[in-house]
Protein backbone atom coordinates (compact mmCIF):
# COMPACT_ATOMS: atom_id res chain seq x y z
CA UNK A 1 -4.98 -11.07 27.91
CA UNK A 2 -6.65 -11.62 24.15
CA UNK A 3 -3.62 -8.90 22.82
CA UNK A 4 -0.29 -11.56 24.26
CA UNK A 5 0.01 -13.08 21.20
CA UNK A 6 0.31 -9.58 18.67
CA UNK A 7 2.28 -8.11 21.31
CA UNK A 8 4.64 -11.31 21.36
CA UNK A 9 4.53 -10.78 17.51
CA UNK A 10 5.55 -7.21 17.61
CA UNK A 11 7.99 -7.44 20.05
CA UNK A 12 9.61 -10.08 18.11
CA UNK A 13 9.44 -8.42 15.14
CA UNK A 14 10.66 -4.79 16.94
CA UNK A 15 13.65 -7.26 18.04
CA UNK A 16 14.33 -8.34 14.78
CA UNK A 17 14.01 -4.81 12.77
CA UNK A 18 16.44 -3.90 15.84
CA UNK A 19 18.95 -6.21 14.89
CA UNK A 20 18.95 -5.01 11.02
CA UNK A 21 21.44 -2.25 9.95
CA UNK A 22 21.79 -0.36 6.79
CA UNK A 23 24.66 0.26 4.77
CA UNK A 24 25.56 1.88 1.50
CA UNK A 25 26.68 -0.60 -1.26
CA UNK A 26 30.16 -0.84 -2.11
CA UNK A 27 31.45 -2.13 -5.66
CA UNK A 28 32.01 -5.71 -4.30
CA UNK A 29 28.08 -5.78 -3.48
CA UNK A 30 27.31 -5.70 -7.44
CA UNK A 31 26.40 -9.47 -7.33
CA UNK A 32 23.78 -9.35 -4.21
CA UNK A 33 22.44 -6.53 -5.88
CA UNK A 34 21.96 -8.29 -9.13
CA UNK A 35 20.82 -11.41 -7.65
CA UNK A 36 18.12 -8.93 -5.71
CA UNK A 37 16.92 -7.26 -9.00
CA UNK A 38 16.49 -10.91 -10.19
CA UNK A 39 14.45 -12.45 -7.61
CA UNK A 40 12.29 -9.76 -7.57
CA UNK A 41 11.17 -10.21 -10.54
CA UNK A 42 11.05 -14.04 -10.27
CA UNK A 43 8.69 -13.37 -7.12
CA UNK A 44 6.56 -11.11 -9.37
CA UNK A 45 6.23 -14.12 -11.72
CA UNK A 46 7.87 -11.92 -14.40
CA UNK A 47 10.09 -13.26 -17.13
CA UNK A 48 11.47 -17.06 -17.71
CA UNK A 49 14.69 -18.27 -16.53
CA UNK A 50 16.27 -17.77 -19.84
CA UNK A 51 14.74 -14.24 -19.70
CA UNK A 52 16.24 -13.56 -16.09
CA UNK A 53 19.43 -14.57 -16.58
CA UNK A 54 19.77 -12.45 -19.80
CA UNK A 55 19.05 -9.24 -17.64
CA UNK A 56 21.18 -10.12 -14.99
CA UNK A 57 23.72 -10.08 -18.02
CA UNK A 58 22.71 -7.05 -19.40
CA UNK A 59 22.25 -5.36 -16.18
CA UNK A 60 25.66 -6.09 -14.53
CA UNK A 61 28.02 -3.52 -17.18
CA UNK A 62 25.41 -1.10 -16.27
CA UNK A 63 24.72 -1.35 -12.67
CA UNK A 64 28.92 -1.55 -12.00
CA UNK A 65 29.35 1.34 -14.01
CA UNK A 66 26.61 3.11 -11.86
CA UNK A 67 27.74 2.32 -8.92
CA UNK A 68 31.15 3.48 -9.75
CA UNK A 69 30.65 6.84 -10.75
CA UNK A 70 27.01 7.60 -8.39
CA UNK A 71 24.64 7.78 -10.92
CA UNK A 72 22.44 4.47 -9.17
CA UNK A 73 22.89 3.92 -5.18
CA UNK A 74 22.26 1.03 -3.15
CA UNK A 75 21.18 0.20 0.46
CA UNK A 76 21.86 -2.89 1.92
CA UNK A 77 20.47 -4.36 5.27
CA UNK A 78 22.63 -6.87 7.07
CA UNK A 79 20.84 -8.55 9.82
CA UNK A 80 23.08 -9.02 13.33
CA UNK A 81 25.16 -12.43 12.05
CA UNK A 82 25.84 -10.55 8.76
CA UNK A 83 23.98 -11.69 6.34
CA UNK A 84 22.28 -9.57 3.61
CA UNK A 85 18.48 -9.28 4.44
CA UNK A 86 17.33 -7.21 1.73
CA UNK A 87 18.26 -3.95 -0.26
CA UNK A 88 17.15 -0.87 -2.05
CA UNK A 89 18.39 1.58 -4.78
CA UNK A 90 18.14 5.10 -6.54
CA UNK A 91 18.57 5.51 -10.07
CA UNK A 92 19.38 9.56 -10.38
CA UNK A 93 19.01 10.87 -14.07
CA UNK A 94 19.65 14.97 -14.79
CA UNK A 95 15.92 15.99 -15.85
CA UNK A 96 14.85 19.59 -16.44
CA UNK A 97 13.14 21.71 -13.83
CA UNK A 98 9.67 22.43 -14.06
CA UNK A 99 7.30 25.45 -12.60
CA UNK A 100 6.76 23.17 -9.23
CA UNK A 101 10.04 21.42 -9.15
CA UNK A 102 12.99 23.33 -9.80
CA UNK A 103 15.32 20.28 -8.94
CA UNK A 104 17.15 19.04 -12.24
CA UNK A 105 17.82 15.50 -11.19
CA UNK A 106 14.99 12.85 -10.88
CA UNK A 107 15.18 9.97 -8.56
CA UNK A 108 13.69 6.25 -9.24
CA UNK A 109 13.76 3.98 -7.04
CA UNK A 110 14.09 0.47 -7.75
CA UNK A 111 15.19 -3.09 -7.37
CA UNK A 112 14.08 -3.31 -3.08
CA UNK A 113 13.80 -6.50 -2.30
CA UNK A 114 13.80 -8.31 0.68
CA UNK A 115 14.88 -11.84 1.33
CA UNK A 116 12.22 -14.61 2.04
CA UNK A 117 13.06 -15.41 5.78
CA UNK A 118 13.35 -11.45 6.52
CA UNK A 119 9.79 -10.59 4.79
CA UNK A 120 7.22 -9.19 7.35
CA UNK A 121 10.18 -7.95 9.63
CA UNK A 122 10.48 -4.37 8.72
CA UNK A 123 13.08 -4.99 6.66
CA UNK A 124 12.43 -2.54 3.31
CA UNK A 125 10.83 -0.38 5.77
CA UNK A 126 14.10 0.42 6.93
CA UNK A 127 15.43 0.27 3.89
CA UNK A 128 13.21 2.69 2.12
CA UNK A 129 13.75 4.97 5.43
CA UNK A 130 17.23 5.46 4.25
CA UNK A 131 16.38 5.82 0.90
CA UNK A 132 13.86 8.60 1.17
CA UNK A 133 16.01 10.45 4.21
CA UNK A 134 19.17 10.23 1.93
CA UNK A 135 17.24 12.03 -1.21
CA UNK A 136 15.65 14.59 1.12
CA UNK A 137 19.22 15.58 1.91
CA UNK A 138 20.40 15.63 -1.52
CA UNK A 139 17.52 18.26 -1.65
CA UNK A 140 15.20 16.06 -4.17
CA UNK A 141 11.81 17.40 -3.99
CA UNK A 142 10.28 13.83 -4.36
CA UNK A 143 11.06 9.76 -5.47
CA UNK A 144 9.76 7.80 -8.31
CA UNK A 145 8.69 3.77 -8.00
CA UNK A 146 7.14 1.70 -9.58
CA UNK A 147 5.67 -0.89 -6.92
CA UNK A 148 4.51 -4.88 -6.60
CA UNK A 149 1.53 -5.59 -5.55
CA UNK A 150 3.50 -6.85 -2.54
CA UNK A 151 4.73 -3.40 -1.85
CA UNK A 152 1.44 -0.89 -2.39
CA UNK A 153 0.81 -1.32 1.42
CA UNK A 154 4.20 0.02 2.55
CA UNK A 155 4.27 2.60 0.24
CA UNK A 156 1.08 4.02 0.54
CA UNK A 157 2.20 4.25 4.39
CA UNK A 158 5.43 6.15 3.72
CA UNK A 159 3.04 8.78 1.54
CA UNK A 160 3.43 7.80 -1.97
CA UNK A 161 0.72 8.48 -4.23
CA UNK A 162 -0.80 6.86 -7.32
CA UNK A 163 0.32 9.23 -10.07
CA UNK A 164 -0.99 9.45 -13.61
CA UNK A 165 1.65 8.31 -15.49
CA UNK A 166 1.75 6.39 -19.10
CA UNK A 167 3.52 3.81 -20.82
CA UNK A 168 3.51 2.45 -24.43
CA UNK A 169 5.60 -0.99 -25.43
CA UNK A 170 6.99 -1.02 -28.53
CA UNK A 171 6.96 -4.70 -29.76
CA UNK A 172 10.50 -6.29 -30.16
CA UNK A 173 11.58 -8.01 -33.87
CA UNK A 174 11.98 -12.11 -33.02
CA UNK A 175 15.58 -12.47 -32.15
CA UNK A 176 16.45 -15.06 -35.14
CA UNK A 177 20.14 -15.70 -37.58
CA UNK A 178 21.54 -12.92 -39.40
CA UNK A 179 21.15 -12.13 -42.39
């Protein structure tokens, strides 16, 4: 039997995605989300500490105010002893219609993450499940990401395409005293 050992593996891994449920983010789950947004970017090797922790700042008025009145959503999945296993978001923005997309609301999504001893489980898989099922029944015609190198794979496999869009940086003045 040369396929025991990958169907151990799956089976394991079907176990564990079993024992993972998903649940909307409530208020109190502004700081897991925050700490989510920031380790993904520390796992992308983006931004210093001193740079992390000053989005986390800047992030937290923003994200709480979001969450409050709808405008960003967040998934969390809680493994079977209750601890938070990873999560996933939607940033909704009014945008006008266009001739193939008559929808005036845009959807990004952003900040999934999934915790270190969870990766390789199925964990965002679920996650982004939820995601994409709960914007098909707000009637979105289609999601938004920008995606890790980590992540390609698993989008690619829920149907997301490369797209053609652009981006320009504007440089930022060094922060220095007053005048």
């Amino acid at each position: 039997m040369a396929h025991a050992p990958n169907d151990q593996r799956r089976t394991t891994n079907d176990r564990m995605t079993a024992e993972i449920t998903i649940r909307e983010a409530e208020q109190d789950d502004l700081e897991i989300i925050l700490h989510h947004r920031r380790s993904m970017f520390r796992d992308m090797g983006e931004g210093t500490v001193e740079e992390l922790d000053r989005m986390v700042e800047v992030a937290r008025p923003w994200m709480s105010k979001g969450l409050a009145d709808g405008s960003y959503r967040h998934w969390l999945a809680i493994d079977g002893a209750g601890r938070v296993a990873g999560g996933g978001g939607v940033l909704l923005s009014p945008w006008p219609a266009n001739p193939h997309d008559p929808c005036t609301e845009r959807a990004v999504i952003l900040n999934v993450y999934t915790e270190p001893e969870f990766r390789r489980r199925g964990v965002a898989h679920q996650v982004m499940q939820v995601i994409l099922a709960w914007a098909r029944a707000r009637g979105l015609n289609g999601v938004n990401l920008h995606a890790s190198s980590e992540g390609h794979d698993l989008y690619e496999a829920l149907g997301f395409a490369h797209t053609n869009e652009m981006r320009l940086r504007f440089e930022q003045p060094e922060s220095g005293p007053e005048s």
